[in-house]
N, C-alpha and C. Protein backbone atom coordinates (compact mmCIF):
# COMPACT_ATOMS: atom_id res chain seq x y z
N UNK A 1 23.26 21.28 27.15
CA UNK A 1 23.98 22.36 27.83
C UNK A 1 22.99 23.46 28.25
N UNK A 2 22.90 23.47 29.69
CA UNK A 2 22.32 24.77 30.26
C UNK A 2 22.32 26.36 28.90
N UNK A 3 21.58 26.75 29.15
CA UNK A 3 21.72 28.71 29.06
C UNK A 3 22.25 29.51 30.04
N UNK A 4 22.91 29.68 29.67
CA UNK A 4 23.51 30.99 30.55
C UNK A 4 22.56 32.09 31.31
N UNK A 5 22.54 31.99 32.66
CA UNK A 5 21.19 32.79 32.71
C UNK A 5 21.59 34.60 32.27
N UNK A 6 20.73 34.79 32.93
CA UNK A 6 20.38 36.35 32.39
C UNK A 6 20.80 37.41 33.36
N UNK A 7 21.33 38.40 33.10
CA UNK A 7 21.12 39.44 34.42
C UNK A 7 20.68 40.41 34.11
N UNK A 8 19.80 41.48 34.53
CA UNK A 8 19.67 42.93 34.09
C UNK A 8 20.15 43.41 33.81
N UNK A 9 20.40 44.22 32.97
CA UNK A 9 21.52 45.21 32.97
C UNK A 9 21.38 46.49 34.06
N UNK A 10 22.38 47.06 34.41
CA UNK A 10 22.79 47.82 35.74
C UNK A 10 22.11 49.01 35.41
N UNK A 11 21.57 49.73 36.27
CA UNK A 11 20.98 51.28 36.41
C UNK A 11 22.29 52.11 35.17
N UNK A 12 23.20 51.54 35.51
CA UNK A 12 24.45 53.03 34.93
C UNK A 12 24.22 52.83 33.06
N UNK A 13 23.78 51.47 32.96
CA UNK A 13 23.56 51.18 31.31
C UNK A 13 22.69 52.07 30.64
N UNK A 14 21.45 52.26 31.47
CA UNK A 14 20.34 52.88 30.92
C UNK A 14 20.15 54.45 31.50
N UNK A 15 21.60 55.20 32.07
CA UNK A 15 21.49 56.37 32.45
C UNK A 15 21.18 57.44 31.06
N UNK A 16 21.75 57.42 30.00
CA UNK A 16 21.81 58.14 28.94
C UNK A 16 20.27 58.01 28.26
N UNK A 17 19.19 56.95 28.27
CA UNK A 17 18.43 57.09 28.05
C UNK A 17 17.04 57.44 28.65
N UNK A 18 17.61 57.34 30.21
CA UNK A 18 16.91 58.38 30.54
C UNK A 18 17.13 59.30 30.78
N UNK A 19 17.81 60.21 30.83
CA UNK A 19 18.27 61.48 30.81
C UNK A 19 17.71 62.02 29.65
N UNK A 20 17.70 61.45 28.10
CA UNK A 20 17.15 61.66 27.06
C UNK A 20 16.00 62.49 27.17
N UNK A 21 15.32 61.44 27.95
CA UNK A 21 13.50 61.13 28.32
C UNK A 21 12.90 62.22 29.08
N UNK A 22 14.00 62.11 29.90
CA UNK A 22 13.47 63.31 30.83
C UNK A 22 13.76 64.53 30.29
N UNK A 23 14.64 65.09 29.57
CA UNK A 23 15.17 66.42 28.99
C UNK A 23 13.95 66.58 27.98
N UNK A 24 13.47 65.50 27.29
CA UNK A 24 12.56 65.77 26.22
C UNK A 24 11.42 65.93 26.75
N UNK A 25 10.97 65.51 27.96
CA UNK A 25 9.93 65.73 29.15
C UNK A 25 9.60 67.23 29.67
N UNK A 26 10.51 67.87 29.44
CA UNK A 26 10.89 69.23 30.13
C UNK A 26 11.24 69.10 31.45
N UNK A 27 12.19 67.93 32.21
CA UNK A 27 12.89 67.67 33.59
C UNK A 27 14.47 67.92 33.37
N UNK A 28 14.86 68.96 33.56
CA UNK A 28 15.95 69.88 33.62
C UNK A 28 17.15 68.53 34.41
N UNK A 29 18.20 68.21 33.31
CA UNK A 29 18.75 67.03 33.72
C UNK A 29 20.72 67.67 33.83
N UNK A 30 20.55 68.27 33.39
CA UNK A 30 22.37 69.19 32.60
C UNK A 30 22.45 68.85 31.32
N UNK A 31 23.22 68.41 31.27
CA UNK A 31 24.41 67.82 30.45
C UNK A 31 23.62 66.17 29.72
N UNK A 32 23.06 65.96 28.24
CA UNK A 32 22.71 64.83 27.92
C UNK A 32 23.99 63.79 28.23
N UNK A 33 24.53 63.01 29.02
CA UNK A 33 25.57 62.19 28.76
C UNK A 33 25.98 60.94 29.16
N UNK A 34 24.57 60.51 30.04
CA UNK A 34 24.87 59.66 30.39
C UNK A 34 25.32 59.32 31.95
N UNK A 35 25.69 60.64 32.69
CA UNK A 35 26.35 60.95 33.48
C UNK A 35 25.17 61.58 34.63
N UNK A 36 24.43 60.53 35.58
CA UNK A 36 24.00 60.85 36.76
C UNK A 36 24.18 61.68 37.76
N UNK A 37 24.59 63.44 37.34
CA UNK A 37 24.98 64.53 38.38
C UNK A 37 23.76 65.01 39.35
N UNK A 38 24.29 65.28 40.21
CA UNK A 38 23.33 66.27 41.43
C UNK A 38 22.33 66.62 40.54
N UNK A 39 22.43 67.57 39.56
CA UNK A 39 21.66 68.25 38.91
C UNK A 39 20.49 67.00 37.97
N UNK A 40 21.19 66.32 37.91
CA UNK A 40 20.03 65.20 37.13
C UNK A 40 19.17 64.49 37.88
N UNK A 41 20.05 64.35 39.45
CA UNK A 41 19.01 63.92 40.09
C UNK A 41 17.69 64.09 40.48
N UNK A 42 18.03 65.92 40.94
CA UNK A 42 17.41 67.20 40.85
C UNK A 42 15.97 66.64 40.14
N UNK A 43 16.14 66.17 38.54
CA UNK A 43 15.34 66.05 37.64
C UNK A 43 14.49 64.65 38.15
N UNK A 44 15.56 63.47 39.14
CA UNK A 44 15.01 62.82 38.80
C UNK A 44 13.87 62.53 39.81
N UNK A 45 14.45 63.40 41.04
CA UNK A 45 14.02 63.68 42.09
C UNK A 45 12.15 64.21 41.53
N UNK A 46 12.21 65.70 40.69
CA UNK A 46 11.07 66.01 40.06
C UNK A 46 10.15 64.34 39.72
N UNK A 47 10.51 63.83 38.53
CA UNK A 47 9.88 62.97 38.26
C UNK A 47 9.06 61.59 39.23
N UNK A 48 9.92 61.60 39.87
CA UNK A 48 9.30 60.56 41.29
C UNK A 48 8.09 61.51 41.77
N UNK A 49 8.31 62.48 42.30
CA UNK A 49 7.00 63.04 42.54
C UNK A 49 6.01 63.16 41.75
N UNK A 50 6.02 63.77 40.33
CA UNK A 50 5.10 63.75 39.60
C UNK A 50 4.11 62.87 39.33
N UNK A 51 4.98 61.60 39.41
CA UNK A 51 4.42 60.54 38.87
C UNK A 51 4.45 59.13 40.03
N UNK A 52 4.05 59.79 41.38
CA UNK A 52 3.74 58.68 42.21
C UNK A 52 4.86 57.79 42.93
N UNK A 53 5.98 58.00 42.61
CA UNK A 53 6.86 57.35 43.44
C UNK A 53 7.34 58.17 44.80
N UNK A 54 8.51 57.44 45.49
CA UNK A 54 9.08 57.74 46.46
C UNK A 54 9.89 59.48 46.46
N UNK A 55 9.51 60.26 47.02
CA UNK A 55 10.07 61.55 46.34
C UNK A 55 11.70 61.45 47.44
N UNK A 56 12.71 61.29 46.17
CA UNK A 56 14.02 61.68 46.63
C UNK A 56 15.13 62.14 45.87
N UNK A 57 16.29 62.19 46.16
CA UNK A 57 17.58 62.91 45.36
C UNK A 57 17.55 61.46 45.30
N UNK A 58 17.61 60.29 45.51
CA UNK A 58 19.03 59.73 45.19
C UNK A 58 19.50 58.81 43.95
N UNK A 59 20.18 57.49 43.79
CA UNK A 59 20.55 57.74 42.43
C UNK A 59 19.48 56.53 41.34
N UNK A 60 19.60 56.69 40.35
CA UNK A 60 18.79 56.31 39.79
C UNK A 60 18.40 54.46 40.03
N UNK A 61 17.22 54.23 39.96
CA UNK A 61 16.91 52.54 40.30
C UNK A 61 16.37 51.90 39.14
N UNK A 62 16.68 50.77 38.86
CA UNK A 62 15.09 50.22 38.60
C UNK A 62 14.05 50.77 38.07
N UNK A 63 13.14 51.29 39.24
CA UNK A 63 11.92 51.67 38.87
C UNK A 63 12.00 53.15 38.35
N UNK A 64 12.95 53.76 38.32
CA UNK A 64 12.80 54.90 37.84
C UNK A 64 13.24 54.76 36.10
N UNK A 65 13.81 54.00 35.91
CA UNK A 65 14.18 53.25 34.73
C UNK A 65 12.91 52.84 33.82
N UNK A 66 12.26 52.21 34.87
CA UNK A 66 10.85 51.61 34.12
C UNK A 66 9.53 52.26 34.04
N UNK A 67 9.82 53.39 34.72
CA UNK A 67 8.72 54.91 34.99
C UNK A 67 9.02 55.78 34.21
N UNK A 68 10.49 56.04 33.81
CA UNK A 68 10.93 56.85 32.65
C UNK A 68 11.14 56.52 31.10
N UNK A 69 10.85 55.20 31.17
CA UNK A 69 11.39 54.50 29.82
C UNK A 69 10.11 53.91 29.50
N UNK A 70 9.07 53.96 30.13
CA UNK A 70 7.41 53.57 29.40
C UNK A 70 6.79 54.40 29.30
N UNK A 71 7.56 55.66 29.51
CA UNK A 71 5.95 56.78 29.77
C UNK A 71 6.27 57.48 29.09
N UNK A 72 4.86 57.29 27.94
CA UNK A 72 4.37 57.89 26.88
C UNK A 72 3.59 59.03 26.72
N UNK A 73 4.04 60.07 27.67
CA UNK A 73 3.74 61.31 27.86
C UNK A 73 3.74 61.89 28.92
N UNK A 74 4.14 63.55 29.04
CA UNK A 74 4.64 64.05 30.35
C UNK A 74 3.39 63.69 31.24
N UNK A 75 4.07 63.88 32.52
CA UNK A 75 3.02 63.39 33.64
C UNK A 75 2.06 65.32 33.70
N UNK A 76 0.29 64.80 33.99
CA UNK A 76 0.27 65.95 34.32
C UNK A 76 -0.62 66.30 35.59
N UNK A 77 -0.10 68.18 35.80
CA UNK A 77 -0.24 68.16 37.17
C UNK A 77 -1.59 68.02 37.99
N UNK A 78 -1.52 68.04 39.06
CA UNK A 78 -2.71 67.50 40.02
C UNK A 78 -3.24 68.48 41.01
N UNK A 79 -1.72 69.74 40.62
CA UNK A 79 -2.39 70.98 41.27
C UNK A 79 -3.22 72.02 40.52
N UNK A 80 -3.42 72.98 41.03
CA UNK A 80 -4.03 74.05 40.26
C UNK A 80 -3.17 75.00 39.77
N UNK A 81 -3.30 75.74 38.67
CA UNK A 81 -2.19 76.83 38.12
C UNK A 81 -1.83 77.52 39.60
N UNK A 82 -0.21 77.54 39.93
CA UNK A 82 0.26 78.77 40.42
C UNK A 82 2.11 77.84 40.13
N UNK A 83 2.92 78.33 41.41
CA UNK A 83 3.81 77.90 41.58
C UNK A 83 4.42 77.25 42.42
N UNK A 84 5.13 76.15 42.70
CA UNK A 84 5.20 75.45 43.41
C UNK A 84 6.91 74.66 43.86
N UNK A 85 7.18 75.04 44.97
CA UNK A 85 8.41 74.59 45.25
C UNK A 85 8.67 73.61 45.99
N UNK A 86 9.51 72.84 45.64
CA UNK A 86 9.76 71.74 46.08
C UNK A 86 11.31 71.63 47.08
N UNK A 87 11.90 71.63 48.13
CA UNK A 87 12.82 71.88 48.61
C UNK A 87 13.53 70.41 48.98
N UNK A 88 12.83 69.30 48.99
CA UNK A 88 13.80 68.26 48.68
C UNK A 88 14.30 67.87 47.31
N UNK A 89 13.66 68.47 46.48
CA UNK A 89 13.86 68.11 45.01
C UNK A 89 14.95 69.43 44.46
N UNK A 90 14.51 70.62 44.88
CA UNK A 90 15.01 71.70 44.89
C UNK A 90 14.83 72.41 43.81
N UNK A 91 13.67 72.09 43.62
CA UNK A 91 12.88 72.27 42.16
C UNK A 91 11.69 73.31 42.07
N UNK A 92 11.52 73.77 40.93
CA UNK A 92 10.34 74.57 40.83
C UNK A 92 9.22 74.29 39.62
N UNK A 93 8.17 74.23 40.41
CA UNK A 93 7.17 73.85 38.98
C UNK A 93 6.04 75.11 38.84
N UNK A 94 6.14 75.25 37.58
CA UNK A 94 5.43 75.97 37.45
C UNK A 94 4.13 75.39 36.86
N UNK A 95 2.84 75.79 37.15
CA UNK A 95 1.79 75.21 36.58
C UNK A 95 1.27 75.92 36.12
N UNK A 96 0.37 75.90 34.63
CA UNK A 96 -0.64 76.73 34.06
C UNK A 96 -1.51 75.80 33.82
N UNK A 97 -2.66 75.67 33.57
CA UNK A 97 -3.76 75.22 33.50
C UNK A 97 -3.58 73.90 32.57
N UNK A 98 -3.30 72.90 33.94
CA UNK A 98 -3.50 71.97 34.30
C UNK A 98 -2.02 71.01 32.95
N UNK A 99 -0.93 71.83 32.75
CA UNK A 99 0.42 71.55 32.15
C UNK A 99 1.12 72.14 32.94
N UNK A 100 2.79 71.24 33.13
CA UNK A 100 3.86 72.15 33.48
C UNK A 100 4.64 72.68 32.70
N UNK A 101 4.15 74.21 32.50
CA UNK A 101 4.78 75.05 31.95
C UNK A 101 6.52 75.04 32.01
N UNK A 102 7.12 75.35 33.02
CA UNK A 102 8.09 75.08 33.79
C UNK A 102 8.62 73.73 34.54
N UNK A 103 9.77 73.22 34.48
CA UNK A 103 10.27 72.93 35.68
C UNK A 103 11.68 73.18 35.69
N UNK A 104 12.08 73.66 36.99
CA UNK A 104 13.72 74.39 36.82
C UNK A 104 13.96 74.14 38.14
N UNK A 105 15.62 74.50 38.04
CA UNK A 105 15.94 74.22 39.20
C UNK A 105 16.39 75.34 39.97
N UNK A 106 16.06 75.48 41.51
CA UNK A 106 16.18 76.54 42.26
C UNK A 106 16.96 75.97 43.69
N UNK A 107 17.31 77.35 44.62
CA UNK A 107 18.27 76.80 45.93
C UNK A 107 17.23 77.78 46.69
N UNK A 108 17.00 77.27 47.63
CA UNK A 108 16.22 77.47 48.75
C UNK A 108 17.06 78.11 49.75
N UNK A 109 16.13 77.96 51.15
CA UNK A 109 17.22 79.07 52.38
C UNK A 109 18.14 78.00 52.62
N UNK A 110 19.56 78.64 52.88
CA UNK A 110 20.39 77.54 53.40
C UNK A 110 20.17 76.99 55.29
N UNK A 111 21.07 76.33 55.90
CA UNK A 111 21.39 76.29 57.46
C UNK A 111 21.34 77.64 57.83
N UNK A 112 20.12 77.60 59.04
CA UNK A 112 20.09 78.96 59.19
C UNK A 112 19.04 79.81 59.07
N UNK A 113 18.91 79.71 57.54
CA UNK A 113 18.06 80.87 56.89
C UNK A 113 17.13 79.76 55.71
N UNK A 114 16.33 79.21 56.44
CA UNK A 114 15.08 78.11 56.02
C UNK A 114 14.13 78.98 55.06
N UNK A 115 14.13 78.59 54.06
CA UNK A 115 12.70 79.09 53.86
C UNK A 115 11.52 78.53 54.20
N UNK A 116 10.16 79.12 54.31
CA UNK A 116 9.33 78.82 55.29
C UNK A 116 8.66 77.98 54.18
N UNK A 117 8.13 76.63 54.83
CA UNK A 117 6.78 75.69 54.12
C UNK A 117 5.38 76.66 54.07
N UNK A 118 5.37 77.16 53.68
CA UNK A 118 3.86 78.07 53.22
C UNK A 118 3.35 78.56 52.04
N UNK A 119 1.78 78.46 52.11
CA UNK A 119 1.38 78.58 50.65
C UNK A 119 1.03 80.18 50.85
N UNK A 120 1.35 80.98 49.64
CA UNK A 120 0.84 82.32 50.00
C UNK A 120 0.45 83.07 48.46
N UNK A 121 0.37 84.16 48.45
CA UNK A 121 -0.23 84.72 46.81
C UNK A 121 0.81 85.47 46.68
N UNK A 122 0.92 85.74 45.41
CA UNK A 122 1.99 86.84 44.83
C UNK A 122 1.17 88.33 45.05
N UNK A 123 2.05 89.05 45.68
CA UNK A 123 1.23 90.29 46.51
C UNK A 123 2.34 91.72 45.55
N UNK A 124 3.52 91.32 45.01
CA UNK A 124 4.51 92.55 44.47
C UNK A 124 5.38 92.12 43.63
N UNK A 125 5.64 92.35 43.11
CA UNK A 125 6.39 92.41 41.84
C UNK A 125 7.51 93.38 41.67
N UNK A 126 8.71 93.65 41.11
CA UNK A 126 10.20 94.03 40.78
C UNK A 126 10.34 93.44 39.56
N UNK A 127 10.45 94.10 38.62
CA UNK A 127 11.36 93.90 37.59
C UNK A 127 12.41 94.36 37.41
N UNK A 128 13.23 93.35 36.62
CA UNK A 128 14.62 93.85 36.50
C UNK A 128 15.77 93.15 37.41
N UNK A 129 16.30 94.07 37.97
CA UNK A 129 17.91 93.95 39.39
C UNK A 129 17.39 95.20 39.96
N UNK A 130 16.99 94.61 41.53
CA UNK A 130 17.33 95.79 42.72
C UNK A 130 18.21 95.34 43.67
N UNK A 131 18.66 95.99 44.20
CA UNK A 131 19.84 95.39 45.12
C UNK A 131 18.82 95.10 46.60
N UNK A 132 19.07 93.90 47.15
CA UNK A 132 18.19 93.32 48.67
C UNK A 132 18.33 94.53 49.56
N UNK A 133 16.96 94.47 50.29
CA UNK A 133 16.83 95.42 51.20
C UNK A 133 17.69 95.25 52.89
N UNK A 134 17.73 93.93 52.74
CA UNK A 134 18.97 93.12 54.19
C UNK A 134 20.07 93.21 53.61
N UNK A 135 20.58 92.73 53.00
CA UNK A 135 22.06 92.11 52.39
C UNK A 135 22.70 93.53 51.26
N UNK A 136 23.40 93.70 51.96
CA UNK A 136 24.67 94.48 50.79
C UNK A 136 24.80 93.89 49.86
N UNK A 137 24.70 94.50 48.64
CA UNK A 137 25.49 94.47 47.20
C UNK A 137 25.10 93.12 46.86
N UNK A 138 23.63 92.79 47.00
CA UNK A 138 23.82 91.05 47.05
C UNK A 138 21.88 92.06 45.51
N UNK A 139 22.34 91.46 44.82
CA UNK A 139 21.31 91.78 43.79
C UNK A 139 20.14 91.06 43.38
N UNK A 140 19.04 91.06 43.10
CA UNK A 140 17.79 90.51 43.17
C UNK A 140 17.02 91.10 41.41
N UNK A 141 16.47 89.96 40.80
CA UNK A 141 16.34 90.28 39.32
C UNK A 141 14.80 89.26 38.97
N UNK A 142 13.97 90.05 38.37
CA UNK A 142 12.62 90.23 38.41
C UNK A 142 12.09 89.34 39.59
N UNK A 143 12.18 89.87 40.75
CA UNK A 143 11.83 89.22 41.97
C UNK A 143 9.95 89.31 42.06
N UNK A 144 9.64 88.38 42.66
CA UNK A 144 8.00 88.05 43.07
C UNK A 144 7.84 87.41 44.43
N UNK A 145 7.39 88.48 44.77
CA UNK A 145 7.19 88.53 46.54
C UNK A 145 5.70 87.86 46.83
N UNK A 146 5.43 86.96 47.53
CA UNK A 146 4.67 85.95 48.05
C UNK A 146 3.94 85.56 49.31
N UNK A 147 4.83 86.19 50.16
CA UNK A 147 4.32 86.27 51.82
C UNK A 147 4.12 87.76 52.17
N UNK A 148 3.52 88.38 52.31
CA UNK A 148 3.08 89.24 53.33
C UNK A 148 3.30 89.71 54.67
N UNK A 149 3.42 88.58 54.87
CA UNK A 149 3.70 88.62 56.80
C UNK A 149 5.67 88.13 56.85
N UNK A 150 6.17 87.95 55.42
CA UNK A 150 7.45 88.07 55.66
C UNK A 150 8.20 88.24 54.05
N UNK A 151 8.18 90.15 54.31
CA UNK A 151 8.20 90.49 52.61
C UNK A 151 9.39 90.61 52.37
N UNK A 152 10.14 89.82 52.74
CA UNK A 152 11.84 90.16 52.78
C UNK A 152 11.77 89.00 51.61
N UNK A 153 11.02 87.83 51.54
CA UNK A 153 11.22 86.63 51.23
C UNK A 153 10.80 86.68 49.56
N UNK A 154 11.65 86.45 48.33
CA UNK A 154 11.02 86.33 47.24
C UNK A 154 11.32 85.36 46.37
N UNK A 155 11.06 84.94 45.10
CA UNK A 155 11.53 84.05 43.91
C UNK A 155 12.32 85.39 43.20
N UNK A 156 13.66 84.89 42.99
CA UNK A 156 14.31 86.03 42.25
C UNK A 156 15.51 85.38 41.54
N UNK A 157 16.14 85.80 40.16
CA UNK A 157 16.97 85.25 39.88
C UNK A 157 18.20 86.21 40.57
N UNK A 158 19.86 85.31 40.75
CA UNK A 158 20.39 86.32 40.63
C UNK A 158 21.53 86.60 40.10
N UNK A 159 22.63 87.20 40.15
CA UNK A 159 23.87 88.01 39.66
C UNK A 159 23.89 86.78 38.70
N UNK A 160 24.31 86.06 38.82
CA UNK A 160 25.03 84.72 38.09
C UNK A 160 24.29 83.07 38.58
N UNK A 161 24.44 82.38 37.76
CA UNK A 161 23.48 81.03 37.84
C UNK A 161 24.37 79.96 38.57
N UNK A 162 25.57 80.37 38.77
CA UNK A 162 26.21 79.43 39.80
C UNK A 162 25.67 79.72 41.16
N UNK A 163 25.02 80.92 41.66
CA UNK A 163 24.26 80.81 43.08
C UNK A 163 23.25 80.00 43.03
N UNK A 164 22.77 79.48 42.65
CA UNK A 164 21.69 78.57 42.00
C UNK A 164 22.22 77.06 42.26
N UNK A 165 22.52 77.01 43.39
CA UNK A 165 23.44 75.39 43.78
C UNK A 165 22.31 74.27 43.97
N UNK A 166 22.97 72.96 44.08
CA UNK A 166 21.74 71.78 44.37
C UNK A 166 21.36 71.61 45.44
N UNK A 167 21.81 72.60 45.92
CA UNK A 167 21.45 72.47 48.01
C UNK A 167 20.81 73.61 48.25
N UNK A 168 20.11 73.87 49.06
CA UNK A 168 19.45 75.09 49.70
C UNK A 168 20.79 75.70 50.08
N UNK A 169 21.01 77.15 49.80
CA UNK A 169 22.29 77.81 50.06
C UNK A 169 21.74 79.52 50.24
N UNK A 170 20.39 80.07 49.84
CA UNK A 170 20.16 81.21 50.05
C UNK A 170 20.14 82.11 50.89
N UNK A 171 19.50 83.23 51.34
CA UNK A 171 18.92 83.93 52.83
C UNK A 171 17.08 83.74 52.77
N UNK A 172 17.11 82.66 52.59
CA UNK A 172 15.70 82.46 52.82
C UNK A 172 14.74 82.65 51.40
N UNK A 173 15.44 83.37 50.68
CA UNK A 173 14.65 83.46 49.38
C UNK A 173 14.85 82.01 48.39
N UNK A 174 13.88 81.92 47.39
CA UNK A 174 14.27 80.97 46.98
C UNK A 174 14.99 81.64 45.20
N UNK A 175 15.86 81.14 45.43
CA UNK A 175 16.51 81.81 43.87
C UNK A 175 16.38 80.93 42.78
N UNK A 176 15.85 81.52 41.90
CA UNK A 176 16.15 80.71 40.15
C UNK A 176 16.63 80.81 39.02
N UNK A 177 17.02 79.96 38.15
CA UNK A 177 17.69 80.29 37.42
C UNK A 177 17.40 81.50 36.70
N UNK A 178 18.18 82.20 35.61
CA UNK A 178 17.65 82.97 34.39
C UNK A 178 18.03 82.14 33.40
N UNK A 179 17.24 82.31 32.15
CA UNK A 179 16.13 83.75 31.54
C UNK A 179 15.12 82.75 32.51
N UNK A 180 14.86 81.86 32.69
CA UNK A 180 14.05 81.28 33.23
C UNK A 180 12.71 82.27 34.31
N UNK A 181 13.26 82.29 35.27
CA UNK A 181 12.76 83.51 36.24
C UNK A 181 12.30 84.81 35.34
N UNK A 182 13.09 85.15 34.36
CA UNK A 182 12.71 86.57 33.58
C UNK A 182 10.58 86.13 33.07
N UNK A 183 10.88 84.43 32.66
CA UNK A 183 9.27 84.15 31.76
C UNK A 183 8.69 84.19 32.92
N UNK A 184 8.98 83.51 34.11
CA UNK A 184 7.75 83.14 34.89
C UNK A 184 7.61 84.31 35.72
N UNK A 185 8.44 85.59 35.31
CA UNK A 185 7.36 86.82 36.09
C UNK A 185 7.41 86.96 35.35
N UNK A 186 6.94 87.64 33.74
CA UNK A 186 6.44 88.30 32.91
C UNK A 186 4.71 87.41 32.63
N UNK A 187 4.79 85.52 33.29
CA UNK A 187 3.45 85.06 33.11
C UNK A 187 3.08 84.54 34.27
N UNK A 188 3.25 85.35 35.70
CA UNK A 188 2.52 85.22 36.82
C UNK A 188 2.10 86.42 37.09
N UNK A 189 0.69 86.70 37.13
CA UNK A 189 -0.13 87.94 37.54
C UNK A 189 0.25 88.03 38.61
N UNK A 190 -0.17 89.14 39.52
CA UNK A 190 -0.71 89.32 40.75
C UNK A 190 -1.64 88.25 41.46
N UNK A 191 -1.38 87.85 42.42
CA UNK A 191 -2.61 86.73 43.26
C UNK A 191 -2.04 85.76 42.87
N UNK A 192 -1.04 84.94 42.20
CA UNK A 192 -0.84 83.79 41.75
C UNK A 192 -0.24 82.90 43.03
N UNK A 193 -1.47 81.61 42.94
CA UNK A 193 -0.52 81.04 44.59
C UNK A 193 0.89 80.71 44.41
N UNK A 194 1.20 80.58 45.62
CA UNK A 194 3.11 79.88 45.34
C UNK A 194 3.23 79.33 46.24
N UNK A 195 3.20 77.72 46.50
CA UNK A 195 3.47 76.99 47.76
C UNK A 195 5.02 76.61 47.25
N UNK A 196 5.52 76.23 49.06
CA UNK A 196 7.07 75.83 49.64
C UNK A 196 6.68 74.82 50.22
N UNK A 197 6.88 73.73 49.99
CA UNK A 197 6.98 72.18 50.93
C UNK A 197 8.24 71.36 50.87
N UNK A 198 8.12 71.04 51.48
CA UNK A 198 9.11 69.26 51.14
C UNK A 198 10.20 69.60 52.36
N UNK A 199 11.54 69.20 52.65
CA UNK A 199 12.59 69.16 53.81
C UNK A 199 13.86 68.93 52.66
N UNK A 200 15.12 69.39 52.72
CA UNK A 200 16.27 68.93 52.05
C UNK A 200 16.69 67.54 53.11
């Protein structure tokens, strides 16, 4: 009598363990549960880049299965300390010398109001909540201004962490979560680069 052959088991079997992997990684996933949300993708989106694959949202494969479930230590980075945004991932990494300090998740400019692909230095600093210099009653909390030639534009957390969506939804700034945003301006000097790449 034959054996019964074999089949893989399905991406959705092995969602809970990587989600594990990656949360213990420091790749910001939600909710441990098993449960493949926007926001995990977010994470998983991060990890494809880090580590050489196809950089995308979408849902978990295969190889991300077998990239997350052999690797025996966080991936590390290839840039130089500053900060770094990712707008298809919708992610933010922070780098310090030559570890990611950070990775969190942020919303970029929405339709409309793009934020710009450019690398630039941290030129000003805000601590705290000031209310935006364009936008009414719309509040801005330890913000770090980056462009020069367009100082409207900053990393800032704000009012509440539901503005903080998986889609680019801002006025061009890129917003992040808190306390999150509170560490990474209290440990980005002045001059610290901050590149914007990628497309949603």
């Amino acid at each position: 009598m034959k054996p019964k052959p074999t089949h893989p088991a399905k991406p959705a079997s092995y969602a809970l363990q990587v989600e594990r992997k990656l949360a213990a990684y420091g790749f910001p996933v939600g909710d441990v549960d098993g449960d493949i949300t926007k926001r995990a993708r977010q994470a998983l989106c991060a990890w494809r880049e880090t580590n050489g694959l196809p950089v995308s949202r979408g849902k978990l494969t295969a190889a991300d299965i077998k990239s997350v479930l052999s690797a025996t230590r966080r991936p590390v980075p290839t840039k130089p300390t500053g900060i770094y945004v990712n707008k298809t991932c919708q992610v933010l990494y922070q780098v310090v010398n030559n570890t990611y300090r950070r990775i969190v998740w942020v919303s970029t400019g929405g339709p409309g109001y793009d934020t710009p692909n450019r690398t630039g230095k941290v030129w000003r600093k805000i601590a705290g909540a000031h209310e935006s210099s364009l936008y009414e009653d719309a509040f801005m909390y330890d913000s770090i201004y980056f462009l020069k030639d367009r100082p409207g534009i900053a990393l800032h957390g704000s009012r509440v962490n539901s503005l903080i969506k998986t889609y680019p939804a801002s006025h061009r700034c890129v917003r992040v979560m808190r306390p999150q945003i509170h560490e990474i301006f209290d440990e980005t000097p002045i001059g610290t680069t901050v590149s914007v790449y990628g497309e949603y």
